[in-house]
PDB file of N, CA and C in Angstrom:
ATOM      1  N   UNK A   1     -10.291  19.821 -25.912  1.00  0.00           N
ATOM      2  CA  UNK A   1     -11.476  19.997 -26.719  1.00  0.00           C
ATOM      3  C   UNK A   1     -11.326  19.322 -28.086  1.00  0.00           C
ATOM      4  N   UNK A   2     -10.026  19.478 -28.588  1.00  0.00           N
ATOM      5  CA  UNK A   2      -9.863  19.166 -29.678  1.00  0.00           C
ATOM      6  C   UNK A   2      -9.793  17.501 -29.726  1.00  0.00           C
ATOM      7  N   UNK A   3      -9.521  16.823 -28.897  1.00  0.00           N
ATOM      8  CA  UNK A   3      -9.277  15.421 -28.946  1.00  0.00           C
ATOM      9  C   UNK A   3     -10.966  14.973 -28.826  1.00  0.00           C
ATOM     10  N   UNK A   4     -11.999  15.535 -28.305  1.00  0.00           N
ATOM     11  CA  UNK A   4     -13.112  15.484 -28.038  1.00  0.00           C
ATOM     12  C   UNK A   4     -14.029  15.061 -29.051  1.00  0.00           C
ATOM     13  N   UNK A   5     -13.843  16.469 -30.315  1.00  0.00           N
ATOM     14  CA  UNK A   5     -14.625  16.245 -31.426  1.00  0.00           C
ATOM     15  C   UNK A   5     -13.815  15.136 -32.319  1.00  0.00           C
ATOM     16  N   UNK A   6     -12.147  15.007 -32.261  1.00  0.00           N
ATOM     17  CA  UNK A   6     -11.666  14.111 -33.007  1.00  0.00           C
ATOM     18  C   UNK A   6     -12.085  12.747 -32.694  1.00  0.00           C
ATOM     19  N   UNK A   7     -12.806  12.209 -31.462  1.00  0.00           N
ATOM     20  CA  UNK A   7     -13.377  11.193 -30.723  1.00  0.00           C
ATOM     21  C   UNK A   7     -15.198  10.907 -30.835  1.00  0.00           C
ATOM     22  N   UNK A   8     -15.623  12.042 -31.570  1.00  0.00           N
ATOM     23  CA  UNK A   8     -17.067  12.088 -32.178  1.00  0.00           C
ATOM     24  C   UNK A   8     -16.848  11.300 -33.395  1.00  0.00           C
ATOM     25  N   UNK A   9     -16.285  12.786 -34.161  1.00  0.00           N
ATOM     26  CA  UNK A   9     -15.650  12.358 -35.622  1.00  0.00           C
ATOM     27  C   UNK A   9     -15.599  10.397 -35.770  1.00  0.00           C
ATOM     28  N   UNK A  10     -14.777  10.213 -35.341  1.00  0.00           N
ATOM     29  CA  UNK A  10     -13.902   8.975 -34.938  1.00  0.00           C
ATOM     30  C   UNK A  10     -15.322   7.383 -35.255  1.00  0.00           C
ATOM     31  N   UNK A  11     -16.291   8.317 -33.561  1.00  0.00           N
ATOM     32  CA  UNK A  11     -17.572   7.300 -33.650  1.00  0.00           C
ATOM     33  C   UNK A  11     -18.401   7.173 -35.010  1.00  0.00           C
ATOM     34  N   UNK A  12     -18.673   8.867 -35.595  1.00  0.00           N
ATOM     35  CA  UNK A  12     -19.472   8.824 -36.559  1.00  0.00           C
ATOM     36  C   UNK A  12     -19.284   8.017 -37.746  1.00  0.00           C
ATOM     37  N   UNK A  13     -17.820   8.118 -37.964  1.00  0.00           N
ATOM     38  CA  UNK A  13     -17.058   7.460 -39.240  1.00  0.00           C
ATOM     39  C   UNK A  13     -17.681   5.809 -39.247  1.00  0.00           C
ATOM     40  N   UNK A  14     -17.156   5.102 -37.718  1.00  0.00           N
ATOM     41  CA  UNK A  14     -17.386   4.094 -37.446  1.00  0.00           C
ATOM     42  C   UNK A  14     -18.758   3.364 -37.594  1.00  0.00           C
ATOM     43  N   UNK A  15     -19.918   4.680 -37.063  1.00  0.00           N
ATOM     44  CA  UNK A  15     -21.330   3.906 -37.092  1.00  0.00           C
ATOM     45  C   UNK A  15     -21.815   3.788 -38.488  1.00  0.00           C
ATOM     46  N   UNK A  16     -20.965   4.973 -39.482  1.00  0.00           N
ATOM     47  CA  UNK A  16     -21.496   5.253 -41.206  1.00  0.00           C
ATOM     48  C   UNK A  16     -21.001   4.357 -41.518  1.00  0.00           C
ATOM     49  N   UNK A  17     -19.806   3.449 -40.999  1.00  0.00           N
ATOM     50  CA  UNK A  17     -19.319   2.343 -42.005  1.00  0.00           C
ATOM     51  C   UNK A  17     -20.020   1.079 -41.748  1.00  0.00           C
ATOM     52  N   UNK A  18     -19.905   1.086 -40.428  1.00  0.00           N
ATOM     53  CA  UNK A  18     -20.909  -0.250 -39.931  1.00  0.00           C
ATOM     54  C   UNK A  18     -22.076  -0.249 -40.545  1.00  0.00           C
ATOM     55  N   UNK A  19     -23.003   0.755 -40.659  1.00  0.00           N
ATOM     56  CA  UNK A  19     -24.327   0.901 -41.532  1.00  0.00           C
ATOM     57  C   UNK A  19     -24.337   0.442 -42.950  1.00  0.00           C
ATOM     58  N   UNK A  20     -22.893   1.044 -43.631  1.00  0.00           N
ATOM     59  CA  UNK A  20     -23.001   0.540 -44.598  1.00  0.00           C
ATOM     60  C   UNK A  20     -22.538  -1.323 -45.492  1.00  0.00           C
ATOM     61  N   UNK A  21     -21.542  -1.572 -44.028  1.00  0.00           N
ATOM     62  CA  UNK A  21     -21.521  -2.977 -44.144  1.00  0.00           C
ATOM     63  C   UNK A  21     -22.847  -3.795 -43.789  1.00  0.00           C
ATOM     64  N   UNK A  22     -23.814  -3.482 -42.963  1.00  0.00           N
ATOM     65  CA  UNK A  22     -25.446  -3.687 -42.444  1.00  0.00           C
ATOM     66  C   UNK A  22     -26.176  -3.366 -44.105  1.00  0.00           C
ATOM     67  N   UNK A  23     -25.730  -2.786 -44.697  1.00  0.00           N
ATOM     68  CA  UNK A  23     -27.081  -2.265 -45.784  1.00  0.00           C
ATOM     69  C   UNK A  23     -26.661  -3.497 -46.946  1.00  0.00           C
ATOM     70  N   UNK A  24     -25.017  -3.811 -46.993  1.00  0.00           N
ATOM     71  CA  UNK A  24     -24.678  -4.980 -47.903  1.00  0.00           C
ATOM     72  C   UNK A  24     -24.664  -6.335 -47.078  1.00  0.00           C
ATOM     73  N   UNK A  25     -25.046  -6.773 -46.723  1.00  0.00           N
ATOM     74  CA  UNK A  25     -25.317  -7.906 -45.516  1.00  0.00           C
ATOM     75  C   UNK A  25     -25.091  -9.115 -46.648  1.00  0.00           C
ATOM     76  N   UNK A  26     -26.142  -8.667 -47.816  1.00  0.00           N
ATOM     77  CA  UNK A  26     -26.549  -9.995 -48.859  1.00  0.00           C
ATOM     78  C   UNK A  26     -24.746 -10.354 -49.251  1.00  0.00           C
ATOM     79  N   UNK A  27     -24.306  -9.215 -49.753  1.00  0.00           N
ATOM     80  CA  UNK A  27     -23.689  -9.249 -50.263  1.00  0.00           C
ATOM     81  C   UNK A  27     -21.835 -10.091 -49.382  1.00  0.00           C
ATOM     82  N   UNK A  28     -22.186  -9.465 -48.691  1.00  0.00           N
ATOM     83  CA  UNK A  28     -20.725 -10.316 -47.666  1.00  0.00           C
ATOM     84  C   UNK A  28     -21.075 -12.068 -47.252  1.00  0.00           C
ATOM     85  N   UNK A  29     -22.212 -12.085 -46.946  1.00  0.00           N
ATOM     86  CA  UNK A  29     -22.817 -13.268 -47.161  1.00  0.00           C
ATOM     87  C   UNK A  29     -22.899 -14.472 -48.292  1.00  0.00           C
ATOM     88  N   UNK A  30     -22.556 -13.655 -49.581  1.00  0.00           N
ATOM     89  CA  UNK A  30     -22.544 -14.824 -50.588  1.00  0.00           C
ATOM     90  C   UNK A  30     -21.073 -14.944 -50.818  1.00  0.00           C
ATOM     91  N   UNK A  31     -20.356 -13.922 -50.482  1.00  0.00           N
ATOM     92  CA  UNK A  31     -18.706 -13.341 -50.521  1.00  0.00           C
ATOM     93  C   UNK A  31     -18.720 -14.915 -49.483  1.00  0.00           C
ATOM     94  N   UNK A  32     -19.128 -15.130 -48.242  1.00  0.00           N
ATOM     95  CA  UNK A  32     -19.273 -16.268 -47.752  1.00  0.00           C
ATOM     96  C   UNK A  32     -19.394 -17.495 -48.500  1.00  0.00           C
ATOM     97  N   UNK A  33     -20.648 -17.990 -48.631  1.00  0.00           N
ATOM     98  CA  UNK A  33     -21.158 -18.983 -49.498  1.00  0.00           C
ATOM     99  C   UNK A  33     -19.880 -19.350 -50.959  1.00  0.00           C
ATOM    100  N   UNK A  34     -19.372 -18.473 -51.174  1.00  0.00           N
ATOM    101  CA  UNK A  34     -18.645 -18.591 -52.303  1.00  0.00           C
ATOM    102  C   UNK A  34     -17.329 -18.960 -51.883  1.00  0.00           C
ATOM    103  N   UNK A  35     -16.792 -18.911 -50.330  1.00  0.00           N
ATOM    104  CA  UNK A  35     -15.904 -18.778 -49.833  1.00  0.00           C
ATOM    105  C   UNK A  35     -15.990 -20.478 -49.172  1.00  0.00           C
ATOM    106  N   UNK A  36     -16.560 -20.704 -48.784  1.00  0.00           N
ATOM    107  CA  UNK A  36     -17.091 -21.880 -48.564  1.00  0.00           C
ATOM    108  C   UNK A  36     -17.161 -23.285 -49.448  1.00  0.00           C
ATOM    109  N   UNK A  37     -17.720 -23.078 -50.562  1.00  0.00           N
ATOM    110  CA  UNK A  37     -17.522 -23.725 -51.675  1.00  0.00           C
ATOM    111  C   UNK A  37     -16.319 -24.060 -52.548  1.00  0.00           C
ATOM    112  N   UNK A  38     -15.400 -22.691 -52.981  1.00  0.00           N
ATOM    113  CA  UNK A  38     -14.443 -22.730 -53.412  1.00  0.00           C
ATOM    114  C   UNK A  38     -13.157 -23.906 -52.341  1.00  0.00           C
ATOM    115  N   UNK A  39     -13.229 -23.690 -50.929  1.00  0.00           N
ATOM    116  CA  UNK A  39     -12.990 -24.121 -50.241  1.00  0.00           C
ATOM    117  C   UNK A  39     -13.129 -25.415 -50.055  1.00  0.00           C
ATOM    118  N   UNK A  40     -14.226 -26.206 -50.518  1.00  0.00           N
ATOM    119  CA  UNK A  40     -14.126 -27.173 -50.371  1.00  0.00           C
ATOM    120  C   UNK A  40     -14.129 -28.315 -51.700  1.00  0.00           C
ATOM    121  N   UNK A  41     -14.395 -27.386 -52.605  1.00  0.00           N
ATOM    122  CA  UNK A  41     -13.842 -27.850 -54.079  1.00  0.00           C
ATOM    123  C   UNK A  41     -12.358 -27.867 -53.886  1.00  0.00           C
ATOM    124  N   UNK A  42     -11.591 -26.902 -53.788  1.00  0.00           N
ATOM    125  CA  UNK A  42     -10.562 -26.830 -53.591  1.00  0.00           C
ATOM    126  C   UNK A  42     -10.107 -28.013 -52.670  1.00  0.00           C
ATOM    127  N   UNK A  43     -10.726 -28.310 -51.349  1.00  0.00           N
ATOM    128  CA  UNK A  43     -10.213 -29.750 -50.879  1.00  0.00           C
ATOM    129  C   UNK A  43      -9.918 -30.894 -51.798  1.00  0.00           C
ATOM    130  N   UNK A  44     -11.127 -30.760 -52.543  1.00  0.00           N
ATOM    131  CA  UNK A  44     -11.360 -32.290 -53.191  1.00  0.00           C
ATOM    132  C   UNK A  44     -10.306 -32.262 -54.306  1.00  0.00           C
ATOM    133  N   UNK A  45      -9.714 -31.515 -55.158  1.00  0.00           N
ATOM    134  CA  UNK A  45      -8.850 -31.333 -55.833  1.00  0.00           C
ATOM    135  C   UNK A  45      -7.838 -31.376 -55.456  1.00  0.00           C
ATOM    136  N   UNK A  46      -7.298 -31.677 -53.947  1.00  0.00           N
ATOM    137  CA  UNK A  46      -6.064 -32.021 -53.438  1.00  0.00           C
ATOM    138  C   UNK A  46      -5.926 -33.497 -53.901  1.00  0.00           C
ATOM    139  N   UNK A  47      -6.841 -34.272 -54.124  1.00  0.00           N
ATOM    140  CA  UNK A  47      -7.212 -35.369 -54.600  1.00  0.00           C
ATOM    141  C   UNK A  47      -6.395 -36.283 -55.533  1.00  0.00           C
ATOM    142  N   UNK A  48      -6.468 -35.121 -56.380  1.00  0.00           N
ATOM    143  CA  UNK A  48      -5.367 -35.671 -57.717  1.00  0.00           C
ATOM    144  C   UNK A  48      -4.258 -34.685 -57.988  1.00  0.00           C
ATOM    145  N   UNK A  49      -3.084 -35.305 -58.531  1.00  0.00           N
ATOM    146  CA  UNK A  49      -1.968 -34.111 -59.109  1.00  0.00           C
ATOM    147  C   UNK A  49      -1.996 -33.579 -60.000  1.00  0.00           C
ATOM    148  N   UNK A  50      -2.724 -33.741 -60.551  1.00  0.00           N
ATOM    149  CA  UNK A  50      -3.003 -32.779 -61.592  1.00  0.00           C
ATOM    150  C   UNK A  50      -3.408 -31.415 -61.176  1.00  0.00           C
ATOM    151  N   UNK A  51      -4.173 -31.138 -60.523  1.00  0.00           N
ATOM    152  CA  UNK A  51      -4.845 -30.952 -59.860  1.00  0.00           C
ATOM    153  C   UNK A  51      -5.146 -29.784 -58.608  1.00  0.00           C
ATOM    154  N   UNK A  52      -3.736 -30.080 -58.296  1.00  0.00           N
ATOM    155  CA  UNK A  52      -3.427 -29.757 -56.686  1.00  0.00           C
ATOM    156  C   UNK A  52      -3.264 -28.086 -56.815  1.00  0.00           C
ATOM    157  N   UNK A  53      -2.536 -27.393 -57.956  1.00  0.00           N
ATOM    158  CA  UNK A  53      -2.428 -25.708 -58.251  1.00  0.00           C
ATOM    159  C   UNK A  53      -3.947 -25.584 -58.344  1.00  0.00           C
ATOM    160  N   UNK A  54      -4.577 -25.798 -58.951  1.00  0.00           N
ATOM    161  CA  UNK A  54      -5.976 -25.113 -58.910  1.00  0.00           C
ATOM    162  C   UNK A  54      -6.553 -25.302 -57.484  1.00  0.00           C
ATOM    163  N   UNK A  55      -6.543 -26.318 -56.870  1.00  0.00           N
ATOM    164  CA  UNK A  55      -6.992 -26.703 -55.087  1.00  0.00           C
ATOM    165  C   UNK A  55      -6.410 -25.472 -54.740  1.00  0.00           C
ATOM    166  N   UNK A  56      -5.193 -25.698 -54.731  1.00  0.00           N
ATOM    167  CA  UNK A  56      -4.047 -24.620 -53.774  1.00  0.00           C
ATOM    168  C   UNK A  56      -4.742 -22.976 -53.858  1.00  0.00           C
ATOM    169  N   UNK A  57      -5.085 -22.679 -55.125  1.00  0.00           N
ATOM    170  CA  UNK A  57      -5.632 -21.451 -54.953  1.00  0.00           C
ATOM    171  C   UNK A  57      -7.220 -20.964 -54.863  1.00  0.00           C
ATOM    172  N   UNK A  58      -7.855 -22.203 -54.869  1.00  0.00           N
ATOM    173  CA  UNK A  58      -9.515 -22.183 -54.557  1.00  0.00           C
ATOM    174  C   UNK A  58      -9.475 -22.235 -53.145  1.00  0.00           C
ATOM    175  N   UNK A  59      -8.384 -22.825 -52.838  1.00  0.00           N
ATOM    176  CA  UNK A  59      -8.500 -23.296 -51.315  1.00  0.00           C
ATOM    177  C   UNK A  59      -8.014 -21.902 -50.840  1.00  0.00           C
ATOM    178  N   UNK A  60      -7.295 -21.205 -50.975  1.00  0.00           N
ATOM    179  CA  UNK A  60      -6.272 -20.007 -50.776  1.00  0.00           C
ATOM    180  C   UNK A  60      -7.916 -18.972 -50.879  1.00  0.00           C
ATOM    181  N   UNK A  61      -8.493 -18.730 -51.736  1.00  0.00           N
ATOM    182  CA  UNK A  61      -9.805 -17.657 -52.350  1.00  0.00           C
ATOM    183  C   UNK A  61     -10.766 -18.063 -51.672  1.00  0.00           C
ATOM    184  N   UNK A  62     -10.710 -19.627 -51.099  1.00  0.00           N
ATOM    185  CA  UNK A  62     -12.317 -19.902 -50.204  1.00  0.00           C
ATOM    186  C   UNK A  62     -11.978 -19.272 -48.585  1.00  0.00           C
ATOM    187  N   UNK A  63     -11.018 -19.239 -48.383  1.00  0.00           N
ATOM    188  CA  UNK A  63     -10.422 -19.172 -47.130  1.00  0.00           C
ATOM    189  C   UNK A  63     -10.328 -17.299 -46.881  1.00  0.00           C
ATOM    190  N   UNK A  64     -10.542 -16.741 -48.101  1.00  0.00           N
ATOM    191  CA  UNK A  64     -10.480 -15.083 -48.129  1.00  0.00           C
ATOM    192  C   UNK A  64     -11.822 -14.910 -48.101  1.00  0.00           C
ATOM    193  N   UNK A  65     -12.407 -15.590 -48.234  1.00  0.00           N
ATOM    194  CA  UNK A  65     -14.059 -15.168 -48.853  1.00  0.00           C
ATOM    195  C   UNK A  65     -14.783 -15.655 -47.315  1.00  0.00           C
ATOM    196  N   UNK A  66     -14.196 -16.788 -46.474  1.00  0.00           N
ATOM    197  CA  UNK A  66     -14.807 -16.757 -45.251  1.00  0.00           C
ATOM    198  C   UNK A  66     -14.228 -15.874 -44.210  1.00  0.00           C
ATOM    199  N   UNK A  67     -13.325 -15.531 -44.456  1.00  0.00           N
ATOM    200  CA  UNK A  67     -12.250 -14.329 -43.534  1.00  0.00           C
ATOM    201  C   UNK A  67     -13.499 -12.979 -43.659  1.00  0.00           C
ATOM    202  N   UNK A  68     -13.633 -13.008 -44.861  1.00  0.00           N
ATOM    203  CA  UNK A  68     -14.157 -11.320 -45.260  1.00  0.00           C
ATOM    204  C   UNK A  68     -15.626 -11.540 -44.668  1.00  0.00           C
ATOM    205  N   UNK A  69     -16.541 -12.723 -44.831  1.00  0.00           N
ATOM    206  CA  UNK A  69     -18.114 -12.472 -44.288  1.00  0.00           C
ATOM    207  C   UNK A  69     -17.757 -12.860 -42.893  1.00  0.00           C
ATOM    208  N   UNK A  70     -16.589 -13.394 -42.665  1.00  0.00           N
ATOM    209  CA  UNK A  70     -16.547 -13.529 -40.526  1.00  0.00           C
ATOM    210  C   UNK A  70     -16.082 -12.295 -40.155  1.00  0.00           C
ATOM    211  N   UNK A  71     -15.511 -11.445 -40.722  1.00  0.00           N
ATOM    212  CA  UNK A  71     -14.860 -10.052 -40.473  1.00  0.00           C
ATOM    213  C   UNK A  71     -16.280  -8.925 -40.076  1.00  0.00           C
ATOM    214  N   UNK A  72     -17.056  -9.151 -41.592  1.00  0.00           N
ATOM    215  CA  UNK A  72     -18.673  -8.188 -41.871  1.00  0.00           C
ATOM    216  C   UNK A  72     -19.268  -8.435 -40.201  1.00  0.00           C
ATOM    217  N   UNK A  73     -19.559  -9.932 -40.484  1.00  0.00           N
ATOM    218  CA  UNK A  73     -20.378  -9.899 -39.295  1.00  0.00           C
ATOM    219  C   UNK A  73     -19.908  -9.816 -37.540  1.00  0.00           C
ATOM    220  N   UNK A  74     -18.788  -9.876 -37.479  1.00  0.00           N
ATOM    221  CA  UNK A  74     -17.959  -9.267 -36.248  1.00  0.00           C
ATOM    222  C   UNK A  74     -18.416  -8.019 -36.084  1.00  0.00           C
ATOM    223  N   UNK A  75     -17.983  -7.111 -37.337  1.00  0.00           N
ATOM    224  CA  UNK A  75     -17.895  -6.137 -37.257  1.00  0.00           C
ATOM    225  C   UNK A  75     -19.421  -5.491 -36.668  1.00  0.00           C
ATOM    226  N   UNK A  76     -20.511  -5.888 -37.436  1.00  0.00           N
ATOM    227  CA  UNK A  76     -21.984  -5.567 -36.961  1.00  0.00           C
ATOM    228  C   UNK A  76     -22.503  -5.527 -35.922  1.00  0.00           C
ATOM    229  N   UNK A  77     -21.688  -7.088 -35.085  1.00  0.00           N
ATOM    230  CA  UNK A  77     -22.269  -7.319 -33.750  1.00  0.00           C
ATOM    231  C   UNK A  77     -21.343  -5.934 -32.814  1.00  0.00           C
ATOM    232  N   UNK A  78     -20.160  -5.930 -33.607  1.00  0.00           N
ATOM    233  CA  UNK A  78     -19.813  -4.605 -32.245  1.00  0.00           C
ATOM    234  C   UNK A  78     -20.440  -3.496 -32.235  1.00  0.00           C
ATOM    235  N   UNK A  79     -21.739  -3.090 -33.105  1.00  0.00           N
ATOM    236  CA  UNK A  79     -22.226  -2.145 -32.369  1.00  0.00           C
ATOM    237  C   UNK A  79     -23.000  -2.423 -30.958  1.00  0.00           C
ATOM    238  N   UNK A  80     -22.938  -3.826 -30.926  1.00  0.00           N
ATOM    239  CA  UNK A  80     -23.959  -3.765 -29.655  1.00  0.00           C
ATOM    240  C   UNK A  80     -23.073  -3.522 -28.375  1.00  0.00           C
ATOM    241  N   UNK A  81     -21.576  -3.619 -28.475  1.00  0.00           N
ATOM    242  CA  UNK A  81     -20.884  -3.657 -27.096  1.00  0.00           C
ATOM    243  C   UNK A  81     -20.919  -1.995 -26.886  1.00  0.00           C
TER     244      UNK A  81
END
């Protein structure tokens, strides 16, 4: 019985969080866009040596910022499975 409600519990947690990653949508989305950009500024700054520490970590922050809005929206579509 007890593993039962800990297996409700469990769903409810899951659908309140998913809802609330669904209610910030805008927001993981520009977490995107920003992730994206930095990313490819960061390419172009591989460019020169001067240069290359600031690439290294735009490139490093664009690459977190598309991780985190491909993560959001994974996460959304699994309510449908």
């Amino acid at each position: 019985m007890k593993a039962a409600i800990k297996a409700y519990i469990h769903k409810e947690e899951v659908r309140a969080a998913r809802e609330l990653v669904k209610h910030y949508e805008w927001l993981h989305t520009c977490i995107g866009i920003f992730g994206g950009v930095s990313f490819f500024v960061g390419s172009i700054f591989f460019l020169w040596p001067a240069w290359i520490k600031t690439g290294t970590w735009l490139f490093i922050l664009g690459s977190l910022g598309m991780l985190i809005d491909s993560a959001c929206k994974a996460f959304i579509k699994m309510e449908k499975w």
